[in-house]
C-alpha atoms as a PDB file:
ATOM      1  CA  UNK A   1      22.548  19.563 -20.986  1.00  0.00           C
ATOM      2  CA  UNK A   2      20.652  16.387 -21.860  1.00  0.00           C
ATOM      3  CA  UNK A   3      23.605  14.465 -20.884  1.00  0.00           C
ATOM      4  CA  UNK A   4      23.723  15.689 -17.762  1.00  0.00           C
ATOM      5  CA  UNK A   5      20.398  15.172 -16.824  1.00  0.00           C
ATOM      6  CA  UNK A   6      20.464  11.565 -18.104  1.00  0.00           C
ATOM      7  CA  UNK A   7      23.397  10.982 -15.895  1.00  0.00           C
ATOM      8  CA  UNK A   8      21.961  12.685 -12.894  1.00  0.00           C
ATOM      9  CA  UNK A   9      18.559  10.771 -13.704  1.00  0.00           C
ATOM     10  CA  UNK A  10      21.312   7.504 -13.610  1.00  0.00           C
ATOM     11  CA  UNK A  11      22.541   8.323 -10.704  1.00  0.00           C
ATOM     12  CA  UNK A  12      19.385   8.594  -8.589  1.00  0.00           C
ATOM     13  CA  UNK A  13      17.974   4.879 -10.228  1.00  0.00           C
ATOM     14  CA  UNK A  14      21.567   3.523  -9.050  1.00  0.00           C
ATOM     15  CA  UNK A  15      20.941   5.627  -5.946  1.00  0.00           C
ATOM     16  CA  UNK A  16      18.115   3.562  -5.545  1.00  0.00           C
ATOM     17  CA  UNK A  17      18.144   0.356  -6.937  1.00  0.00           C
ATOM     18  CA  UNK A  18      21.683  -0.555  -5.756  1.00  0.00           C
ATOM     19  CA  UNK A  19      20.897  -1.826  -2.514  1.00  0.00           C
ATOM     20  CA  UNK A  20      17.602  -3.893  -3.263  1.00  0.00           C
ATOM     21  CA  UNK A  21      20.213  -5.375  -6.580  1.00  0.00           C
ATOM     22  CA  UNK A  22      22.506  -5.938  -3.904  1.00  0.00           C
ATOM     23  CA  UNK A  23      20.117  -7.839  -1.704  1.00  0.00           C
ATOM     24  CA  UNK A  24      19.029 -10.099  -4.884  1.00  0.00           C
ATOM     25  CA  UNK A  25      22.214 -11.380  -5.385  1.00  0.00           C
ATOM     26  CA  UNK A  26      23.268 -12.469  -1.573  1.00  0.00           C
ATOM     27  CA  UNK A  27      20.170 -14.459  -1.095  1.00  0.00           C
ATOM     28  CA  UNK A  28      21.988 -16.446  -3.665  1.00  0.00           C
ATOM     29  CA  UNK A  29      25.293 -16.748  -1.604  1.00  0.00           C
ATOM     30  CA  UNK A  30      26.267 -19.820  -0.240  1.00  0.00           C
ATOM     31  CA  UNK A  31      27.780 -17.947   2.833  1.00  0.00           C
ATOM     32  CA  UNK A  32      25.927 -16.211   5.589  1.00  0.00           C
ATOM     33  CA  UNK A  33      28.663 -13.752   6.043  1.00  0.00           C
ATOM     34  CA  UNK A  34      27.542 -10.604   3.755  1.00  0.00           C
ATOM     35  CA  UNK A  35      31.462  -9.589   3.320  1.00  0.00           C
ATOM     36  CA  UNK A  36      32.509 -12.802   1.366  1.00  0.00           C
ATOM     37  CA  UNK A  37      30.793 -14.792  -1.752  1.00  0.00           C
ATOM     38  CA  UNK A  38      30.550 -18.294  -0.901  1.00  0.00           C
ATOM     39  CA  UNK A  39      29.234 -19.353  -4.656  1.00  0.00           C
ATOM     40  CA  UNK A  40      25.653 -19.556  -5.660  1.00  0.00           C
ATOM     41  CA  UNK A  41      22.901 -21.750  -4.145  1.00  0.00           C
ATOM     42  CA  UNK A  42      19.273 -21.797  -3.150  1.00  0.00           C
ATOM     43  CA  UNK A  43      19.032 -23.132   0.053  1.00  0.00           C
ATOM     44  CA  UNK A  44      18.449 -20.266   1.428  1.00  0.00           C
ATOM     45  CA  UNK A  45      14.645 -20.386  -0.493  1.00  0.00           C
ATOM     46  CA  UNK A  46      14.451 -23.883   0.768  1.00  0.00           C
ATOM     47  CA  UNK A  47      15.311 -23.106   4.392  1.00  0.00           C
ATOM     48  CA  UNK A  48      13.042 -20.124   4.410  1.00  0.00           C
ATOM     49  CA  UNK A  49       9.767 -22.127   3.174  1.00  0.00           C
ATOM     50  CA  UNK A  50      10.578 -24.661   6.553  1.00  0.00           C
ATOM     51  CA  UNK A  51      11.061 -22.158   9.144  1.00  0.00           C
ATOM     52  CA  UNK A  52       7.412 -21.610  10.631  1.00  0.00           C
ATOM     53  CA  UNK A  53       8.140 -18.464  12.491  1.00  0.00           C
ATOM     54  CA  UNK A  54       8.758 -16.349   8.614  1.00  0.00           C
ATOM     55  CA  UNK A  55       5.797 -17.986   7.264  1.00  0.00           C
ATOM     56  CA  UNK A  56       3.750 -17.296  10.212  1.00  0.00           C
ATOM     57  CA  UNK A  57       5.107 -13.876  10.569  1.00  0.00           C
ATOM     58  CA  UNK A  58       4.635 -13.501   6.473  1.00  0.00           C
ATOM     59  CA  UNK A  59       0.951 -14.874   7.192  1.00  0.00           C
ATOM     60  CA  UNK A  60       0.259 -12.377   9.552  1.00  0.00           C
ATOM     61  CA  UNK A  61       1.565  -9.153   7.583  1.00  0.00           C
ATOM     62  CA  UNK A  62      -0.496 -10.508   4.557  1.00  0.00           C
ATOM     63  CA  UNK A  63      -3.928 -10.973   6.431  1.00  0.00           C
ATOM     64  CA  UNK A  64      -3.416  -8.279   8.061  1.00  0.00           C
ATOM     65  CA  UNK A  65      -2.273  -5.963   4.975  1.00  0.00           C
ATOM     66  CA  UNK A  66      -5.395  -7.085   2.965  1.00  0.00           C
ATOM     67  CA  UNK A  67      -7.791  -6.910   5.510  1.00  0.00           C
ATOM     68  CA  UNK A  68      -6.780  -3.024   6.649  1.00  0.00           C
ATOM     69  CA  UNK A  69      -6.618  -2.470   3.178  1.00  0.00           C
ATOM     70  CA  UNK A  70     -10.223  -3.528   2.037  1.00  0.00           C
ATOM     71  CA  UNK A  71     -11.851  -1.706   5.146  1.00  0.00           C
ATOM     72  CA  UNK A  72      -9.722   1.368   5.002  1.00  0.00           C
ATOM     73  CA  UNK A  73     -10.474   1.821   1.583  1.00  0.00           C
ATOM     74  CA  UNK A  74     -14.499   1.184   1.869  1.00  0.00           C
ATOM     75  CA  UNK A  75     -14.169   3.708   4.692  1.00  0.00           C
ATOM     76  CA  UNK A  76     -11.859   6.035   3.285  1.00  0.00           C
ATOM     77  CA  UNK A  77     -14.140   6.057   0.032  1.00  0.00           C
ATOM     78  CA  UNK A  78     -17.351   6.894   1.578  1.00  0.00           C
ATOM     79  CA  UNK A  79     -15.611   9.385   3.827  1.00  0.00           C
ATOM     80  CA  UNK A  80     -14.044  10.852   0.902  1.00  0.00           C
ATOM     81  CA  UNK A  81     -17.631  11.339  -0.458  1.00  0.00           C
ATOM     82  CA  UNK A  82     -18.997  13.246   2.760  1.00  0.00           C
ATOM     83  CA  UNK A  83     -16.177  15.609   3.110  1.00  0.00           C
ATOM     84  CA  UNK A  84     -16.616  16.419  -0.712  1.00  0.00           C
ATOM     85  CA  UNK A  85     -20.160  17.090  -0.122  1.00  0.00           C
ATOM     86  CA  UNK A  86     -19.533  19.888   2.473  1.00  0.00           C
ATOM     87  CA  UNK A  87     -19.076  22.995   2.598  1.00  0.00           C
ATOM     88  CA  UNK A  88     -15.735  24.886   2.284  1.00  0.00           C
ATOM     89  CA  UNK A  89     -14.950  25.975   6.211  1.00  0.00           C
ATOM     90  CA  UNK A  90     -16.192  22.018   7.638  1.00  0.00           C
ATOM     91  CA  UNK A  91     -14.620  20.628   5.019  1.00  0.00           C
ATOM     92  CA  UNK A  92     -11.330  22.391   5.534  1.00  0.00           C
ATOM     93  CA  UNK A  93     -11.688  21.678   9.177  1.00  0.00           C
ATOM     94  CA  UNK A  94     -11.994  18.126   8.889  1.00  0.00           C
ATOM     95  CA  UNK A  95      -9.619  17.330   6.196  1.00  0.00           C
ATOM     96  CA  UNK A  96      -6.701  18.612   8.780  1.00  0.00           C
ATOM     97  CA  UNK A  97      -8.139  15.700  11.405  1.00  0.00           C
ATOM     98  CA  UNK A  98      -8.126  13.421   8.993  1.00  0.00           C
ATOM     99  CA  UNK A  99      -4.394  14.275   7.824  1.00  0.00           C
ATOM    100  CA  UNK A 100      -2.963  13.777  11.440  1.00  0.00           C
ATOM    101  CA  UNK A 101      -2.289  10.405  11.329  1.00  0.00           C
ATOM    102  CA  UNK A 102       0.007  11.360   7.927  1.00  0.00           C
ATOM    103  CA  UNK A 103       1.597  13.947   9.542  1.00  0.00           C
ATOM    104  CA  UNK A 104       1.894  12.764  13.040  1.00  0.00           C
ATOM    105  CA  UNK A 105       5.262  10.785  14.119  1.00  0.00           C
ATOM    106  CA  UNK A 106       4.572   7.129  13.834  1.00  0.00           C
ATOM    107  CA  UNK A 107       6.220   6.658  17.383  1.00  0.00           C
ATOM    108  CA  UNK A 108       3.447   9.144  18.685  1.00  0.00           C
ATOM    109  CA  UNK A 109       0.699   7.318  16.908  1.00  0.00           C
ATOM    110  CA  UNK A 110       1.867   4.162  18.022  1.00  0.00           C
ATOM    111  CA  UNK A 111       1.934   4.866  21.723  1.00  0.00           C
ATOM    112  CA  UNK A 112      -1.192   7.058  21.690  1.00  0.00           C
ATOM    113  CA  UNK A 113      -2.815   3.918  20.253  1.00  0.00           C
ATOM    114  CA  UNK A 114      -1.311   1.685  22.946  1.00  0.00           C
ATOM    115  CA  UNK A 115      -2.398   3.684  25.840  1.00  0.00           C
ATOM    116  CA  UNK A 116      -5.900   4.103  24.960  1.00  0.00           C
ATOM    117  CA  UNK A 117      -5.891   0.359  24.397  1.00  0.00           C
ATOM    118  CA  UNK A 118      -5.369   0.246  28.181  1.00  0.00           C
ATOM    119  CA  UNK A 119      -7.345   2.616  29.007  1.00  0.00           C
ATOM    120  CA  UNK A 120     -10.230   0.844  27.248  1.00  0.00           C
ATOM    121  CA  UNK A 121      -8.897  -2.723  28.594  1.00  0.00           C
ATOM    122  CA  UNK A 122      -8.717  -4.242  25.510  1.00  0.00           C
ATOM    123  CA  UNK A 123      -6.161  -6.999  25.408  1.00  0.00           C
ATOM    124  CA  UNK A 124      -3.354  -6.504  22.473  1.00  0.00           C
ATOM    125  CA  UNK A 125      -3.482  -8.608  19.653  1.00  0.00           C
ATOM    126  CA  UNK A 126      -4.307  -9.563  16.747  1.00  0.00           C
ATOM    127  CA  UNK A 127      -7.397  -7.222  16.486  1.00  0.00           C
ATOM    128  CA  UNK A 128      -5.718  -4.167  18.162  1.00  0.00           C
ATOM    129  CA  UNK A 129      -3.209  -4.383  15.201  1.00  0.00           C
ATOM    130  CA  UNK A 130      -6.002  -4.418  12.790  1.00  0.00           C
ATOM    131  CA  UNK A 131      -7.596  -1.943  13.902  1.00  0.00           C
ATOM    132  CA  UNK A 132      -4.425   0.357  14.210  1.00  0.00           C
ATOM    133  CA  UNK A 133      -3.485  -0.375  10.749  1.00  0.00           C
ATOM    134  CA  UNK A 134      -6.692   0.676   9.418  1.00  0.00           C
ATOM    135  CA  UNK A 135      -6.422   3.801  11.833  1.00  0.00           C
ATOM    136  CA  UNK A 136      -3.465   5.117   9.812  1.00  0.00           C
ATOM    137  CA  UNK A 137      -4.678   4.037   6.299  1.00  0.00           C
ATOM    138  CA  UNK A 138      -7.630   5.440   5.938  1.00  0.00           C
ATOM    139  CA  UNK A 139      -5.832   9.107   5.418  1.00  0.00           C
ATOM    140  CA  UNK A 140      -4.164   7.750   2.477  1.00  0.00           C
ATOM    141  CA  UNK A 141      -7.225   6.589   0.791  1.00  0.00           C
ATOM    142  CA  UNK A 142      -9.143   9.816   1.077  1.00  0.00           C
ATOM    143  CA  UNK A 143      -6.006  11.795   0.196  1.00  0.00           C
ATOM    144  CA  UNK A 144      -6.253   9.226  -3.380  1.00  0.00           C
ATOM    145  CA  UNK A 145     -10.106   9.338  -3.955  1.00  0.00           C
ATOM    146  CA  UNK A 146     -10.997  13.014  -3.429  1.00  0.00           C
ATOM    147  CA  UNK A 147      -9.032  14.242  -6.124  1.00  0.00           C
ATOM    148  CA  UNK A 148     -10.954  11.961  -8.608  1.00  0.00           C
ATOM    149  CA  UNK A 149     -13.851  13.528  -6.762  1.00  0.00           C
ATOM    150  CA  UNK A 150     -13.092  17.067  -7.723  1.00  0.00           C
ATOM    151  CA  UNK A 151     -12.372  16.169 -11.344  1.00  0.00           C
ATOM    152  CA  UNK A 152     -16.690  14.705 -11.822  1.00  0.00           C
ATOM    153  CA  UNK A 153     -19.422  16.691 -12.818  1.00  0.00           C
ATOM    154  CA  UNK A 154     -21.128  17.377  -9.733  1.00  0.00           C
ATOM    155  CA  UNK A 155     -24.185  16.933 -11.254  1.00  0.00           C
ATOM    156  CA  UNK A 156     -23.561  13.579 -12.805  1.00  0.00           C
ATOM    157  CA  UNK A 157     -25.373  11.779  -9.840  1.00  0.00           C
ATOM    158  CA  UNK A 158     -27.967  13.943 -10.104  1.00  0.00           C
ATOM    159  CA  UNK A 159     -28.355  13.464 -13.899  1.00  0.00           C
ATOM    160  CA  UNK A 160     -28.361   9.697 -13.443  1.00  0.00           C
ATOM    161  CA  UNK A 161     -31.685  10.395 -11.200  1.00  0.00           C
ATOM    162  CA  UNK A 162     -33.121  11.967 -13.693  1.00  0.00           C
ATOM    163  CA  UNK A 163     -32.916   9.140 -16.228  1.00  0.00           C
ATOM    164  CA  UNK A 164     -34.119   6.664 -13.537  1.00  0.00           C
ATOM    165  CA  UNK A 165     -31.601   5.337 -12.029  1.00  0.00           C
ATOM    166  CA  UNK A 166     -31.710   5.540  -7.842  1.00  0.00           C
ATOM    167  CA  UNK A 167     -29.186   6.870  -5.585  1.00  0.00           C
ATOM    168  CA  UNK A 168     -27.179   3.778  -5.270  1.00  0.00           C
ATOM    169  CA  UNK A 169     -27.496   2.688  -8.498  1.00  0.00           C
ATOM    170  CA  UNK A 170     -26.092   6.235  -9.855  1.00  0.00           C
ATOM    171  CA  UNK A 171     -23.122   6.006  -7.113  1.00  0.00           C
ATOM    172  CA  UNK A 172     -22.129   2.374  -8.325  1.00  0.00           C
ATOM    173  CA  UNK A 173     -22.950   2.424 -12.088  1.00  0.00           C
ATOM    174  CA  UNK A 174     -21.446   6.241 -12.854  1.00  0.00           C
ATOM    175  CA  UNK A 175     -19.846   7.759 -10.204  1.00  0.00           C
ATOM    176  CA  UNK A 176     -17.717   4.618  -9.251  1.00  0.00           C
ATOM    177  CA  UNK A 177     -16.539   3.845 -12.133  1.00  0.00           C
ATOM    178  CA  UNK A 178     -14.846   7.319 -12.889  1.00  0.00           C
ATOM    179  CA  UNK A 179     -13.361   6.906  -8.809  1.00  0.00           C
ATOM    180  CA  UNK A 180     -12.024   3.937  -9.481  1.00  0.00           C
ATOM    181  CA  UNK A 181      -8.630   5.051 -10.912  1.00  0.00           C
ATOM    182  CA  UNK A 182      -8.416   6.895  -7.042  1.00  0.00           C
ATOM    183  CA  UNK A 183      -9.829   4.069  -5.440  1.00  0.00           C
ATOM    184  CA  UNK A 184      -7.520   1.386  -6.590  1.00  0.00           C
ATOM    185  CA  UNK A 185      -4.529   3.790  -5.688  1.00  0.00           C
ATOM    186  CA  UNK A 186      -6.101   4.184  -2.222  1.00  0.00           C
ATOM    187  CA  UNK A 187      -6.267   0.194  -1.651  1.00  0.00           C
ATOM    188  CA  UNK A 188      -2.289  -0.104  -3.136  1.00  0.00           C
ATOM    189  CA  UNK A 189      -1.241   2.940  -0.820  1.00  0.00           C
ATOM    190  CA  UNK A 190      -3.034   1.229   2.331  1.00  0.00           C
ATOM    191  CA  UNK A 191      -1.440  -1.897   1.658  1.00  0.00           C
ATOM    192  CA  UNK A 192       1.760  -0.995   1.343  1.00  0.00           C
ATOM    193  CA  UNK A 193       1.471   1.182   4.272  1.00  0.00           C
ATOM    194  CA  UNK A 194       0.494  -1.807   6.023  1.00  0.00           C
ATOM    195  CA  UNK A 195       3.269  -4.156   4.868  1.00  0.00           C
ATOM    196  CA  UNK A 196       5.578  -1.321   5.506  1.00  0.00           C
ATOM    197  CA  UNK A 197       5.064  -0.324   9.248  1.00  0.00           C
ATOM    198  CA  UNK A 198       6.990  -1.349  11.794  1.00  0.00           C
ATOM    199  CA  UNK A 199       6.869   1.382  14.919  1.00  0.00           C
ATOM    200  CA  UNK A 200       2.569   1.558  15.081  1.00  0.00           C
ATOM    201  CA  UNK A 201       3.018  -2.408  15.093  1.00  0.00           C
ATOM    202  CA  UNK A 202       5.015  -2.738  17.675  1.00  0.00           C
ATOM    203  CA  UNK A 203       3.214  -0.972  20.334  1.00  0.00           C
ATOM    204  CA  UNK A 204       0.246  -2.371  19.099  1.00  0.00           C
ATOM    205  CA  UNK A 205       0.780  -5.255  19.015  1.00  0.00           C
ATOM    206  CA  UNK A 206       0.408  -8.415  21.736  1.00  0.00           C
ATOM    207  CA  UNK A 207       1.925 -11.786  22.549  1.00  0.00           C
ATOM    208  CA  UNK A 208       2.215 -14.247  19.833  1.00  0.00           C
ATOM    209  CA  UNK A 209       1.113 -11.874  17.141  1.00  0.00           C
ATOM    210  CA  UNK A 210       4.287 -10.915  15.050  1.00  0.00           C
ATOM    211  CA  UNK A 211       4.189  -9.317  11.531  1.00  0.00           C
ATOM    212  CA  UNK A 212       7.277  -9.105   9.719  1.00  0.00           C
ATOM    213  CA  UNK A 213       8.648  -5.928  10.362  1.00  0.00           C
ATOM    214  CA  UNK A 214       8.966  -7.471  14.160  1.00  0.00           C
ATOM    215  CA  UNK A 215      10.257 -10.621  13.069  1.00  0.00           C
ATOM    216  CA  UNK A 216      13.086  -8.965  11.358  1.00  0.00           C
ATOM    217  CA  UNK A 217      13.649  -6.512  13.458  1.00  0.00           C
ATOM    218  CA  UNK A 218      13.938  -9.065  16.346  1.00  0.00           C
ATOM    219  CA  UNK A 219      16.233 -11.240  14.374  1.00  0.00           C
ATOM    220  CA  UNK A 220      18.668  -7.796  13.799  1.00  0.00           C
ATOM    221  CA  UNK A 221      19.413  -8.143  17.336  1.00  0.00           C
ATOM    222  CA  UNK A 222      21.207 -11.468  16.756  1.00  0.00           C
ATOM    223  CA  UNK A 223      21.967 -11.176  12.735  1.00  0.00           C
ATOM    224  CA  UNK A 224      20.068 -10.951  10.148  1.00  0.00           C
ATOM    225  CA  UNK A 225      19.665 -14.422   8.168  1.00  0.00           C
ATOM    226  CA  UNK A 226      20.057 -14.908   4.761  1.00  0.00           C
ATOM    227  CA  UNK A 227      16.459 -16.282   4.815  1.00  0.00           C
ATOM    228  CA  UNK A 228      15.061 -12.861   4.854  1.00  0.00           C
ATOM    229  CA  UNK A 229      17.393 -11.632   1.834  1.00  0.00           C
ATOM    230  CA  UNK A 230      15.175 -14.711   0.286  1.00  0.00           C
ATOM    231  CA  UNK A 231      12.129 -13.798   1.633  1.00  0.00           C
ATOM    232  CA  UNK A 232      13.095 -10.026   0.112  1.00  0.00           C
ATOM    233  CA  UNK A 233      13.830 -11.277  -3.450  1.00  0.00           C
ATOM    234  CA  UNK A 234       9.993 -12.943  -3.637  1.00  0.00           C
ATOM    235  CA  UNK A 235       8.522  -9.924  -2.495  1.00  0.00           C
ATOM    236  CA  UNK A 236      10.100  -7.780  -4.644  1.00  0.00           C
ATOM    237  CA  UNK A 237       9.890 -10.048  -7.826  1.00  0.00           C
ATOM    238  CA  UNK A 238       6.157 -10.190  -7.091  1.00  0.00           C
ATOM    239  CA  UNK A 239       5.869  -6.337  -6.290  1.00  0.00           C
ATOM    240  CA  UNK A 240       7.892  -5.947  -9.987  1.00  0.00           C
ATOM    241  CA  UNK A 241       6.195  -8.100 -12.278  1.00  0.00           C
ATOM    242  CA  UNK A 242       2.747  -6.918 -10.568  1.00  0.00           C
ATOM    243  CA  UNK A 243       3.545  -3.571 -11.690  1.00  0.00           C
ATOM    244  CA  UNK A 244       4.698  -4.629 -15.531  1.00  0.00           C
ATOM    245  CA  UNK A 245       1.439  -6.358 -15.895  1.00  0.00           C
ATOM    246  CA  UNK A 246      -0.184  -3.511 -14.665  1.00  0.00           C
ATOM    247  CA  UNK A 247       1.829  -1.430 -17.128  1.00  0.00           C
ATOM    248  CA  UNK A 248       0.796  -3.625 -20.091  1.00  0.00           C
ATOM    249  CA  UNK A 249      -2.697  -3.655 -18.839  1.00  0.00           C
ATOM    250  CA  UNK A 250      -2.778   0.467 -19.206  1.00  0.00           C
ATOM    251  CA  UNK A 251      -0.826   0.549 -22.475  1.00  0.00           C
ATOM    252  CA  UNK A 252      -3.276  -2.056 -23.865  1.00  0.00           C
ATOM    253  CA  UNK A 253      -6.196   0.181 -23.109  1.00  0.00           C
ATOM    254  CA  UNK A 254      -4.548   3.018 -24.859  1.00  0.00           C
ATOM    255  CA  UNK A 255      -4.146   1.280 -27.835  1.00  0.00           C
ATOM    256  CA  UNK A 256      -7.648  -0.394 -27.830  1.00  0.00           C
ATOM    257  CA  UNK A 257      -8.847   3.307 -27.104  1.00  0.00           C
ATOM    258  CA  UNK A 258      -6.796   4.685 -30.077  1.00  0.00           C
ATOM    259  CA  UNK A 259      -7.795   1.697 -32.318  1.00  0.00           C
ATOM    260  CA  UNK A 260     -11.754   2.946 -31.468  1.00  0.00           C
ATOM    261  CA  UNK A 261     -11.393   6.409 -31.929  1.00  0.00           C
ATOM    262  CA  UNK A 262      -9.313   5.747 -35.881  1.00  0.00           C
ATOM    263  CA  UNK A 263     -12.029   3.093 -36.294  1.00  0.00           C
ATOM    264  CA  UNK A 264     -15.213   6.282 -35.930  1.00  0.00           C
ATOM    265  CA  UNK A 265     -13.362   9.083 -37.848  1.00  0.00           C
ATOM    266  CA  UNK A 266     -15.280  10.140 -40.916  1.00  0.00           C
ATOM    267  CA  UNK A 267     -13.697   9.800 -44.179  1.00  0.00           C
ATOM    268  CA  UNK A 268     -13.529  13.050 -45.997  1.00  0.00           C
END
């Protein structure tokens, strides 16, 4: 039985991770055709850093990923905070609003978004796709910080009071610090929700603004270059080794943790 479920567990990474492998090691062909091997080379990486329409499409996706990121999260944060201060039947109420944008179609967002856009005259651009991108994040942060939420002491603020401390001072000194876990999940989520979207961009978006989900998917229409397999193979190496330091980072913790806790036991 464990055999089997190590092979079905292989079979789902393979699954997976085949494709993305598979993308690695054709930005490394020497042929643009995907169907032969042309030998290895990196020109590819060298042709992608002088084309100004990637970089400036990569630019764009990055700015704009951070930036929705940051604000969704401060919002999403504080907004987690009010609905977990409310009572039951609001709360309820509000919490299926704020899911819509999660469970709505992403076409439906996208031209809902568009069309009050002209109904409000505001020009599409760069700031329209801001503030769309932060429109569909902030759902994700809240769904990430209000279960940290529901594991405090709902007193702990209170208690913080008591020994002095004022209301801001509690909320940044104890009750953000236990958050945090939820908070930094909330930021990751946003921005990779951000990175990630294509169909809320595209509506959303105006003249001379492209991320990169446009910029590839406008290049489809005529081939996709090898440039982007490039462009693929950085992201992904820096979305990997992000993650292992992050890893290492929690596993260190643990051990200092461990190392206190051996270091306090009483001797008997």
């Amino acid at each position: 039985m464990k055999k089997l479920r190590k092979a079905y567990i292989g079979l789902i990474m393979v699954f997976l991770y085949a494709p993305i492998l598979l993308l690695v090691l054709y930005s490394f062909n020497d042929s643009r055709s995907r169907a032969s091997w042309g030998g290895f080379t990196l020109r590819w990486y060298a042709e992608l850093f002088r084309d100004r329409a990637i970089l400036s499409a990569l630019g764009t996706t990055l700015s704009i990923g951070l930036l929705a990121a940051a604000i969704s999260t401060l919002l999403g944060t504080f907004g987690a905070i009010a609905l977990f201060q409310m009572r039951r039947r609001p709360r309820r109420a509000l919490l299926s609003v704020v899911n819509l944008p999660m469970l709505n179609s992403e076409v439906v967002t996208g031209v809902s978004l568009m069309l009050l856009y002209a109904l409000l005259h505001v020009q599409l651009g760069y700031a329209t796709l801001l503030l769309s991108h932060i429109a569909f994040c902030v759902p994700y942060v809240v769904l990430s910080v209000l279960p940290k939420l529901r594991q405090l002491d709902p007193h702990l603020s209170e208690a913080a009071q008591d020994l002095g401390a004022t209301p801001m001072q509690g909320f940044l000194r104890v009750v953000l610090p236990d958050i945090m876990p939820g908070v930094f999940s909330g930021f990751v989520m946003a921005l990779t929700m951000s990175i990630d979207d294509f169909l809320i961009s595209f509506f959303t978006t105006g003249s001379g603004v492209s991320n990169l989900s446009i910029t590839i998917y406008t290049m489809a229409k005529r081939g996709i270059s090898p440039k982007i397999n490039a462009l693929s193979t950085i992201i992904f190496a820096c979305v990997f080794f992000l993650l292992i330091g992050l890893n290492l980072q929690d596993l260190r913790k643990e051990a200092r943790a461990k190392a206190k806790v051996e270091s306090v036991r009483i001797p008997y």
